[in-house]
Protein backbone atom coordinates (compact mmCIF):
# COMPACT_ATOMS: atom_id res chain seq x y z
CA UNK A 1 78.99 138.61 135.43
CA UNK A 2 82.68 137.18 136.87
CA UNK A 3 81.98 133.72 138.62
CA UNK A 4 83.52 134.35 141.84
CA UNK A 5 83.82 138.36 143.45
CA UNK A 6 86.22 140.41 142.74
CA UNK A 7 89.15 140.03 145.98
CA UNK A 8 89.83 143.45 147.21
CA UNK A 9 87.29 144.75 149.77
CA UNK A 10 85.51 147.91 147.62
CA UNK A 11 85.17 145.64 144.53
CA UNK A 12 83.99 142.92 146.70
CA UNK A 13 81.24 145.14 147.76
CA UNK A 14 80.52 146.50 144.24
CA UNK A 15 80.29 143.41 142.61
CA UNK A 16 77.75 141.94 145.73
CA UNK A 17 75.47 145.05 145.11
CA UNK A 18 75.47 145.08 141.58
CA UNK A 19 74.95 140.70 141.80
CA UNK A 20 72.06 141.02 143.97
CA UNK A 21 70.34 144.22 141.80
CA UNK A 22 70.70 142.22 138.74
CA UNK A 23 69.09 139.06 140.28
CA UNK A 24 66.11 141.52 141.26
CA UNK A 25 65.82 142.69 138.19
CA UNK A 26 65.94 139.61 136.31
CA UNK A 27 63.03 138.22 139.14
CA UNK A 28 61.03 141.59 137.86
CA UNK A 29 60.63 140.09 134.95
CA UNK A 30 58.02 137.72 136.24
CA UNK A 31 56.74 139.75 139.00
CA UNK A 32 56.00 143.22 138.05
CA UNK A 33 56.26 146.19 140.54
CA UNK A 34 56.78 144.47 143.67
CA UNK A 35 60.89 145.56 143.42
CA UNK A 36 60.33 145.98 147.43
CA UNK A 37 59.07 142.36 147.83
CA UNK A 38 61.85 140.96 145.86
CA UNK A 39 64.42 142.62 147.51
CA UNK A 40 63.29 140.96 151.06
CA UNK A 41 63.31 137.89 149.35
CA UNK A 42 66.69 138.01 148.19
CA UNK A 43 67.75 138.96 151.82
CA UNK A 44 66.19 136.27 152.97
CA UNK A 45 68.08 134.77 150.91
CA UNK A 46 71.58 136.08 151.40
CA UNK A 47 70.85 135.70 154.80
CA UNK A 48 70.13 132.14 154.50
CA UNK A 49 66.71 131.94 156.27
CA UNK A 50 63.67 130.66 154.69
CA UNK A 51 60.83 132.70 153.52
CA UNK A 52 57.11 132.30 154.77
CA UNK A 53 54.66 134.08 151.80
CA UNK A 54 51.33 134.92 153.00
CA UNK A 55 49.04 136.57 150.55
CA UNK A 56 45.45 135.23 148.88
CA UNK A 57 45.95 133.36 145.78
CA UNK A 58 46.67 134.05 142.38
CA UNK A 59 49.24 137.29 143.42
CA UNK A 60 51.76 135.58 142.09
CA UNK A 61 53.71 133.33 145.19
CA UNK A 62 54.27 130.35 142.85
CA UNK A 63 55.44 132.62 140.07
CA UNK A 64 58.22 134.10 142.82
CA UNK A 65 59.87 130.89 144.02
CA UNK A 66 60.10 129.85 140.29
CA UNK A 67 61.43 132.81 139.18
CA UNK A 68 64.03 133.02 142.22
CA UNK A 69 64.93 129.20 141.45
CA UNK A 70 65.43 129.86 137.62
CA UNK A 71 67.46 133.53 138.15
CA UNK A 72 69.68 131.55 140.27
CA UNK A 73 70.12 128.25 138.13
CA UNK A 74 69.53 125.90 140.86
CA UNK A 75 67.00 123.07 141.23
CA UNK A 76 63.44 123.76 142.17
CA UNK A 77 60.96 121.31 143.72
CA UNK A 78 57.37 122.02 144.48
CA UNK A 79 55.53 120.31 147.48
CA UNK A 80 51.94 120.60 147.45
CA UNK A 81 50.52 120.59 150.68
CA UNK A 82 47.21 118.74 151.24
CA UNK A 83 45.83 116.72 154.47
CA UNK A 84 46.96 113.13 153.12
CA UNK A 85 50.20 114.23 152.36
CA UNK A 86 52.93 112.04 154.15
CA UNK A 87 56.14 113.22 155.88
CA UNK A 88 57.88 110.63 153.37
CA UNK A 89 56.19 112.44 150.28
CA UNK A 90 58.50 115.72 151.52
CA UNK A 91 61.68 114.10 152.81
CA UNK A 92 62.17 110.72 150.64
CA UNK A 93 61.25 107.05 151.17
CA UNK A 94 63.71 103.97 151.06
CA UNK A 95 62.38 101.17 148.64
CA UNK A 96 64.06 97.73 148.94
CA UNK A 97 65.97 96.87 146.05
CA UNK A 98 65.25 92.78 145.37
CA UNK A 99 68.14 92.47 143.12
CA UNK A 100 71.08 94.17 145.27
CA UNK A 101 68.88 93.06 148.08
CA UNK A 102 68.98 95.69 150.13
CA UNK A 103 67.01 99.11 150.69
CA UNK A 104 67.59 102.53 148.64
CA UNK A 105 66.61 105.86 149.27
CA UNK A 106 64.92 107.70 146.78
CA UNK A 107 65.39 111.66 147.93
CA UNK A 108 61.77 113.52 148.02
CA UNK A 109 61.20 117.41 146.51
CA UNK A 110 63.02 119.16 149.85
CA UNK A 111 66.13 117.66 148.06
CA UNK A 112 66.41 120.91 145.60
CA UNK A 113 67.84 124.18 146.04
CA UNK A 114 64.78 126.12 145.91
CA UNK A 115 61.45 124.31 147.79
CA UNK A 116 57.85 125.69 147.14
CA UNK A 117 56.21 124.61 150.56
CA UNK A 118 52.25 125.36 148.59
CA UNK A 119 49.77 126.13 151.23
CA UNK A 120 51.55 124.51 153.87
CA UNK A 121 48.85 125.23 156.35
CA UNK A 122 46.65 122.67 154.57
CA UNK A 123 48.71 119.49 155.90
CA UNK A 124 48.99 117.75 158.95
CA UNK A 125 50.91 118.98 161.93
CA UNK A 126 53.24 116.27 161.46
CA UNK A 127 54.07 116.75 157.82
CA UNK A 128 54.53 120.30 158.84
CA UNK A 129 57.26 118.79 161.03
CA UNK A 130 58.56 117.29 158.29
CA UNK A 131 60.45 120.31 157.17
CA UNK A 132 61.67 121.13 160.77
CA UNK A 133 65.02 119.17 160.55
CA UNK A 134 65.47 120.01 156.84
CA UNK A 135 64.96 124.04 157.39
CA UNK A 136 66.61 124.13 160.70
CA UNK A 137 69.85 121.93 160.01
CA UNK A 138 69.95 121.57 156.55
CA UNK A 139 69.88 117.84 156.59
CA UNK A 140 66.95 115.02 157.00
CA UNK A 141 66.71 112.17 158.96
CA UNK A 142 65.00 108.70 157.31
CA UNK A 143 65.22 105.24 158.91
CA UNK A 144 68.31 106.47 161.10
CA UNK A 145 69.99 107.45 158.31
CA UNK A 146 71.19 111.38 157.72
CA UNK A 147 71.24 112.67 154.52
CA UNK A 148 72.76 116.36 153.90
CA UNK A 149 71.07 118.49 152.08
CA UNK A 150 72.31 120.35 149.14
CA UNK A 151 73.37 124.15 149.23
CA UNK A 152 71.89 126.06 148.52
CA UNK A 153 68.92 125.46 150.17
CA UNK A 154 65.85 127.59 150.97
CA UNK A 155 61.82 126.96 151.49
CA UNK A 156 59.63 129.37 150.26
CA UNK A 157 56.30 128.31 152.09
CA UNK A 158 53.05 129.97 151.20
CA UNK A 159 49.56 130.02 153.01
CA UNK A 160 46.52 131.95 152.20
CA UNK A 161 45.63 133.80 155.43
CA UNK A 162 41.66 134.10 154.51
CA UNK A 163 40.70 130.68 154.19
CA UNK A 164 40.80 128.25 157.65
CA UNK A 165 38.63 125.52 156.65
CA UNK A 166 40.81 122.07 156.41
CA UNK A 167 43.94 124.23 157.60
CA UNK A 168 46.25 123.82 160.46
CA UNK A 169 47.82 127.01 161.98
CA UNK A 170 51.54 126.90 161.74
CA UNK A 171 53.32 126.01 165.76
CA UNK A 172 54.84 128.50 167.25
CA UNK A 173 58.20 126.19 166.87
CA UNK A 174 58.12 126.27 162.97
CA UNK A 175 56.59 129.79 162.46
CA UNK A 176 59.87 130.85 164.22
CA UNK A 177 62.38 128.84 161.60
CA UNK A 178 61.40 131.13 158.80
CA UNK A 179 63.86 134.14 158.90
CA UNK A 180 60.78 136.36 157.39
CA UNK A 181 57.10 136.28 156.82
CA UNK A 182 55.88 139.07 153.82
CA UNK A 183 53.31 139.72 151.42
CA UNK A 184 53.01 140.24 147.86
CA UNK A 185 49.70 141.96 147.98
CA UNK A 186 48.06 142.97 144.37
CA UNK A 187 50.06 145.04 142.22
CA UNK A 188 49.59 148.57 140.96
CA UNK A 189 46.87 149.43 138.24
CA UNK A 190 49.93 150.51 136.08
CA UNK A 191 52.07 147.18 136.87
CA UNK A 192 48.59 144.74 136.29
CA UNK A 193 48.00 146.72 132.78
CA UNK A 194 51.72 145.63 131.67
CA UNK A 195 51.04 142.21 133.04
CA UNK A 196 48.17 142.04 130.48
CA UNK A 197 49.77 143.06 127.74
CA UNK A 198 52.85 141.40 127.93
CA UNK A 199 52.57 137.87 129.72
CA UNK A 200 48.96 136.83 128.05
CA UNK A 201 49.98 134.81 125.19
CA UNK A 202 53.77 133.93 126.84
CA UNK A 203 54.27 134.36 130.38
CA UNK A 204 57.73 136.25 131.37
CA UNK A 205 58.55 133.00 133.51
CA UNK A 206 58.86 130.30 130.26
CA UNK A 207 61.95 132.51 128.95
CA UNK A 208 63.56 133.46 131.94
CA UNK A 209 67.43 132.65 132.31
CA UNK A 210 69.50 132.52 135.08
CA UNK A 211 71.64 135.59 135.95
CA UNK A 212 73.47 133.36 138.60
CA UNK A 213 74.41 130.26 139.72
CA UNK A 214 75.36 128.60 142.88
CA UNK A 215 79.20 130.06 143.56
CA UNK A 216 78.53 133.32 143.18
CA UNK A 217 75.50 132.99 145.85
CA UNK A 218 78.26 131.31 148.13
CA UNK A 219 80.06 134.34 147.51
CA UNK A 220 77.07 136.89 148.40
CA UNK A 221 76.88 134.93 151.80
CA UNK A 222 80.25 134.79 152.73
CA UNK A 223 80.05 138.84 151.64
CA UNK A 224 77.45 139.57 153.94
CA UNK A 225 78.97 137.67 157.01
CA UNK A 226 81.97 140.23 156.87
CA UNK A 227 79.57 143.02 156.80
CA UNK A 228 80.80 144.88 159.93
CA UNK A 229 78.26 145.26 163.21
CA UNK A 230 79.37 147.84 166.28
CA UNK A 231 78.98 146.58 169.40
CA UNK A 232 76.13 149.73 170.12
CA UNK A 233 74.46 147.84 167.31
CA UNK A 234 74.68 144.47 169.05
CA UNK A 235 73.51 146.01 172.00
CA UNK A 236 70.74 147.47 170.17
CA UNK A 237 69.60 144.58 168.73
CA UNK A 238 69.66 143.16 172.64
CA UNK A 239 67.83 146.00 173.74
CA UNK A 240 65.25 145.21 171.41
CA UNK A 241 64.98 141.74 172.25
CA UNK A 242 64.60 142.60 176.12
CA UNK A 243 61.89 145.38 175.40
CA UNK A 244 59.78 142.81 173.48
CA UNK A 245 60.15 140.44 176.50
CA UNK A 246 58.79 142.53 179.23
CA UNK A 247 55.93 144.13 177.08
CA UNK A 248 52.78 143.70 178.36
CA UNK A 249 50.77 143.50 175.26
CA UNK A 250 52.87 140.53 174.27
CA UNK A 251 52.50 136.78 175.27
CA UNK A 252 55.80 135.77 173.31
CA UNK A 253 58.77 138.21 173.05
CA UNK A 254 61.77 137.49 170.62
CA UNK A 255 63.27 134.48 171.06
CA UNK A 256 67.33 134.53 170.91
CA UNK A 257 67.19 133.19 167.01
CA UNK A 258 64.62 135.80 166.36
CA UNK A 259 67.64 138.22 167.74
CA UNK A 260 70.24 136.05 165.53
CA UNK A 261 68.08 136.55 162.22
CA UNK A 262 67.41 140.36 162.83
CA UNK A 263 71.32 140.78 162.78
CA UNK A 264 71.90 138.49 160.25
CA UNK A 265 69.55 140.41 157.68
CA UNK A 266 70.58 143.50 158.64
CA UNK A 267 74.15 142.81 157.48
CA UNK A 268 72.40 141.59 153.80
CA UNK A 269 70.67 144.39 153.45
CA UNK A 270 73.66 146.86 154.44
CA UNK A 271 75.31 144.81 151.60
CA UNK A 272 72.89 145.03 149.02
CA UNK A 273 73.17 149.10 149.55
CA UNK A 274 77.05 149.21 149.08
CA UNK A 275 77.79 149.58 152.86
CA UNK A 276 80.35 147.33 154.71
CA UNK A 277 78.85 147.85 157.87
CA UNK A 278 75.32 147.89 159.77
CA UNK A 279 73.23 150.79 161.16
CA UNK A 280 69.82 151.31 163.27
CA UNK A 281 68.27 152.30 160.01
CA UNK A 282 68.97 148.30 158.85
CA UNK A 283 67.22 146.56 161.75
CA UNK A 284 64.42 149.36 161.90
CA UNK A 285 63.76 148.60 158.06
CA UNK A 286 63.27 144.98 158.93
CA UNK A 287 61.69 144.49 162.50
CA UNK A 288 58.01 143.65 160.58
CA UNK A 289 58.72 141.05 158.28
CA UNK A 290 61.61 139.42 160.90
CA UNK A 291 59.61 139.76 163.71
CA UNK A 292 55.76 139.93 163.47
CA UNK A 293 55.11 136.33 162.88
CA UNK A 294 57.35 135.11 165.62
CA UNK A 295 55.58 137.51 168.59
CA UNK A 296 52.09 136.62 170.12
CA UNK A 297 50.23 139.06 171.78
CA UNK A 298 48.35 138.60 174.77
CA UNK A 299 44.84 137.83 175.43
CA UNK A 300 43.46 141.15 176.88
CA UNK A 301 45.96 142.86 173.80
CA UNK A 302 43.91 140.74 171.46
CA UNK A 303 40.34 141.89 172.70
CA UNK A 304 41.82 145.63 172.64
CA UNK A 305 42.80 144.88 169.16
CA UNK A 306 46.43 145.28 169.25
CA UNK A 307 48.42 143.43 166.70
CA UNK A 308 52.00 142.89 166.57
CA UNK A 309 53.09 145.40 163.99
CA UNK A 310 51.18 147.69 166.63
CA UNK A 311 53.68 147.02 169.21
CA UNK A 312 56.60 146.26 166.83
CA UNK A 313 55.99 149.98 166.18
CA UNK A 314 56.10 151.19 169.59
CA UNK A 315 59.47 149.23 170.34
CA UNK A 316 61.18 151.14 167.54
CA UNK A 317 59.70 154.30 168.82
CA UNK A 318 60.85 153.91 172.30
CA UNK A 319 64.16 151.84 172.44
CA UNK A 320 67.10 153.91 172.08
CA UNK A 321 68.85 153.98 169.25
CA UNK A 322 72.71 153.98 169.54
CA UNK A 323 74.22 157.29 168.58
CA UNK A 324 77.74 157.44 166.56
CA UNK A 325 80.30 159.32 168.58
C-alpha cells in the first residue's frame, strides 16, 4: 500500500476505499463477524470523532481499540477508569526537577494516538472532565500550561450499560463529544466457533501488524473532507435537526455539533463506498449511532416507554428527503 494517495481524483477515491477495506479487514482478524461494527468505527475514525462502546463485558471492546491502534501503527494508551482515579493520572503531572531546579511535565496515557477510556462511567465526574479539553480541542491544559496533543488522536471509551453500582452516568456535555455511541453485541454461533478454534492457544491480536500508519490516515481525512454535499443535503441535515427540536417526545433535540458530526460521517462513509459525494441514504444509515446518545426524551415519553431510536425512527420516516432533479 503507496504511503500517500494516489493525486488524480478517481484514484484518490480508489485508493481511500480500498485503504479503509483493508484496515477492516486486518481489524477482523481480532474481532470476528462484527465487519458492520468495524466499519462505524473506522468512520468514526475518518471522521475524526471519538467513539463511545457500550456493550457488557468480555465482547471484545478492549480487543477493538487494540486492534484499531496496532492496524494503524500508532501509539495506544489504556486508562482504566476507577473512583480514585485522578484527573492528573489521565492528562499528566509536572514533577519538580531538583537538579535543573525547575518543574517537568511528564505526559499521562491521553498522550497516544489511540486512548482506551475502560469503563469510564466508573470515575468521578471530574476525571470524566478530564478528557473534555483533550477530546474536544485536541490539546490539555496542566498548571497553565497547553500541551498539543498528537495526531492522530481518538478515545475509544467503553461502559457496561447493566451494571450502575459505583458508576456515574456520563453529562449530557461529554456524552455529546463522542461523534458515535455503538455496540458490539455477542457474535454469531458460526463467528464464536472460529474464535475457539483459532485464538485459544494464540490470540489473533499478539500477531497483528499494521496495514497503515499515520500519513496515509491524514490522507483518508483530508479525502473525506472533499467528499461533495448538495445544498438539499445540507438542508436535509437542517431539517432533521429542527424536527428533533420541536418533538414532543424529546427533552433534548440535536444540538448544532450533533448536526456537524452527522454531515461529517456521512461524507466518510460515502468515501469508504467509492462515491465522491453524499446522499440521504448516508445520513439515514447513521442517525442511531450519531444521534441516540446525544437526545433525551421526555418524562411522560419515558413512562410511555419511548426510547430514542423510537423517535429517531419516526424523524427519518417523516422528514422529507431531498429529491435529485
Amino acid at each position: 500500500m503507496s504511503s500517500q494517495m494516489a493525486e488524480d481524483p478517481t484514484d484518490q477515491l480508489a485508493a481511500a476505499t480500498a485503504s479503509l477495506a483493508g484496515i477492516a479487514d486486518n481489524i477482523e482478524k481480532v474481532i470476528r463477524g462484527k465487519r458492520d461494527v468495524i466499519e462505524l468505527v473506522l468512520l468514526c475514525l475518518v471522521a475524526e470523532g471519538h467513539l463511545l462502546v457500550e456493550d457488557v463485558p468480555g465482547v471484545g471492546k478492549t480487543s477493538l481499540a487494540k486492534a484499531l491502534a496496532r492496524s494503524l501503527d500508532v501509539s495506544f494508551g489504556r486508562i482504566q477508569f476507577t473512583p480514585d482515579l485522578l484527573p492528573s493520572d489521565v492528562v499528566g503531572v509536572s514533577v519538580y526537577n531538583r537538579e535543573r531546579q525547575e518543574f517537568t511535565f511528564r505526559p499521562g496515557p491521553v498522550f497516544a494516538g489511540v486512548v482506551l477510556a475502560d469503563e469510564i462511567n466508573r470515575a468521578s465526574p471530574k476525571t470524566q472532565s478530564a478528557l473534555l479539553e483533550a477530546m474536544a480541542e485536541e490539546q490539555v491544559t496542566v498548571d497553565g500550561v497547553t500541551y498539543p496533543l498528537r495526531r492522530p488522536f481518538v478515545v475509544i471509551a467503553t461502559q457496561n450499560p447493566i451494571e450502575h453500582e459505583g458508576t456515574y452516568a456520563l453529562p449530557e456535555s461529554q456524552l455529546d463529544r463522542f461523534l458515535m455511541r455503538v455496540g458490539i453485541g455477542y457474535p454469531a454461533p458460526e463467528a464464536e466457533l472460529d474464535l475457539l478454534e483459532t485464538q485459544v492457544d494464540t490470540p489473533a491480536l499478539v500477531d497483528l501488524q499494521p496495514v497503515a500508519d499515520a500519513a496515509q490516515l491524514e490522507a483518508l481525512i483530508r479525502a473525506a473532507e472533499s467528499v461533495h454535499v448538495a445544498p438539499a443535503l445540507r438542508r436535509y441535515l437542517v431539517d432533521l435537526a429542527e424536527a428533533s427540536r420541536r418533538h414532543p417526545d424529546l427533552g433534548l433535540g440535536m444540538s448544532p455539533r450533533a448536526t456537524l458530526s452527522l454531515l461529517r460521517v456521512s461524507r466518510a462513509r460515502a468515501l469508504s463506498t467509492g462515491r465522491a459525494f453524499a446522499t440521504p441514504d448516508d445520513v439515514k444509515a447513521l442517525v442511531r449511532p450519531v444521534l441516540a446518545h446525544r437526545l433525551t426524551t421526555s418524562g411522560d415519553a419515558r413512562l410511555r416507554g419511548v426510547s430514542t431510536g423510537d423517535v429517531l425512527g419516526e424523524l427519518i420516516d417523516t422528514v422529507a428527503v431531498p429529491r435529485a432533479r
